[in-house]
Structure formats: structure tokens, C-alpha cells
Protein backbone atom coordinates (compact mmCIF):
# COMPACT_ATOMS: atom_id res chain seq x y z
CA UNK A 1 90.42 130.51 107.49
CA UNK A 2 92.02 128.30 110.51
CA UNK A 3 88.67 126.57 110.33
CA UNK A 4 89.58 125.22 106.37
CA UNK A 5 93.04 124.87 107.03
CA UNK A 6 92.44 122.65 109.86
CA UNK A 7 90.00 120.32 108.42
CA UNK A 8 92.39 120.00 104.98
CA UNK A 9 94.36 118.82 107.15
CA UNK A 10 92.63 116.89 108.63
CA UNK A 11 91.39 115.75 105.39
CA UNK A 12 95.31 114.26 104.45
CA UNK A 13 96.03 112.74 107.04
CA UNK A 14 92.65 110.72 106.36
CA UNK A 15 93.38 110.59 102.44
CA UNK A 16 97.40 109.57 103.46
CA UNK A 17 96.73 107.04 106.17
CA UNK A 18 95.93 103.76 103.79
CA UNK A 19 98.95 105.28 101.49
CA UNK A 20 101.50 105.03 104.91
CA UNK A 21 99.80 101.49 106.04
CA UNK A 22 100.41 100.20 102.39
CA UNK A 23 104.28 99.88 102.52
CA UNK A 24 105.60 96.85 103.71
CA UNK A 25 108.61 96.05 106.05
CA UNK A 26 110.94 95.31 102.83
CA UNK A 27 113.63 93.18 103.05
CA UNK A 28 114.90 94.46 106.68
CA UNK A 29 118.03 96.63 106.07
CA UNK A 30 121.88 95.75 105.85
CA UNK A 31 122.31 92.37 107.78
CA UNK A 32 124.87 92.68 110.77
CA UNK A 33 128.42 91.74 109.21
CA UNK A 34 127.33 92.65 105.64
CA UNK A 35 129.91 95.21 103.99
CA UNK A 36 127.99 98.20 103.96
CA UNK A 37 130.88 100.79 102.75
CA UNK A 38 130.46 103.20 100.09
CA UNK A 39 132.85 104.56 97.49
CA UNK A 40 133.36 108.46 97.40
CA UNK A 41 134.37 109.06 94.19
CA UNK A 42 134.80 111.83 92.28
CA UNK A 43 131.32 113.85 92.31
CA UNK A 44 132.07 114.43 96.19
CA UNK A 45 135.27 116.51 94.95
CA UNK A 46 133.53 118.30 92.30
CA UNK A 47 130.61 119.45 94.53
CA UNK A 48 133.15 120.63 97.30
CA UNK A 49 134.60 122.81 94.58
CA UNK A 50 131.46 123.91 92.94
CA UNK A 51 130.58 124.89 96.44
CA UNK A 52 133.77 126.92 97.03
CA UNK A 53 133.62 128.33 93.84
CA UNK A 54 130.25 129.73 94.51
CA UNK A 55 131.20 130.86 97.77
CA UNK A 56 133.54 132.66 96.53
CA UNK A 57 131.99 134.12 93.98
CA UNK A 58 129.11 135.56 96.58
CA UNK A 59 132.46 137.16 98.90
CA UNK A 60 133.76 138.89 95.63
CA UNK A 61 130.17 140.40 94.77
CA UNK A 62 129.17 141.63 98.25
CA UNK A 63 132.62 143.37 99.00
CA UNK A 64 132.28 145.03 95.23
């Protein structure tokens, strides 16, 4: 069994190597001095309060 998991592995890293040499260096990133800020709007709120909201949920559950 280590034997065939070994040499699938093996295997993709062979089949995954041309896959990983294909992609190029792309445009380079954010240039220095570029604005590279990012809004948070409101989807970070509503996933905070999902989030608590679910927590909450679990607490009342496991103390019932």
C-alpha cells in the first residue's frame, strides 16, 4: 500500500510539473506608491454577525 501511494505521488508531481512551469511571472504585483487600499463594506459586518449568531446558537444548544 505505501508502495502505490508513493509512486502516485510520485506520479503528480511528474503529471503537475509542466502545469507549475506553465504560469508566467504576470504583470509583477502592486507597483511601490500605487494605492493598494481596499474598501470593507458591508459583507465584513454581516459575516461577523452571521458568525456570532452561530456561535451563539452552538452555546444555547450545548448548555440545553
Amino acid at each position: 500500500m505505501k508502495q502505490l501511494l508513493s509512486s502516485t505521488f510520485i506520479l503528480f508531481l511528474l503529471l503537475a510539473a509542466p502545469a507549475v512551469r506553465a504560469q508566467g511571472p504576470g504583470n509583477g504585483g502592486p507597483r511601490p506608491g500605487a494605492v493598494t487600499d481596499v474598501p470593507v463594506d458591508g459583507g465584513a459586518s454581516l459575516l461577523l454577525a452571521a458568525g456570532a449568531a452561530y456561535g451563539l446558537k452552538k452555546l444555547r444548544r450545548t448548555r440545553r
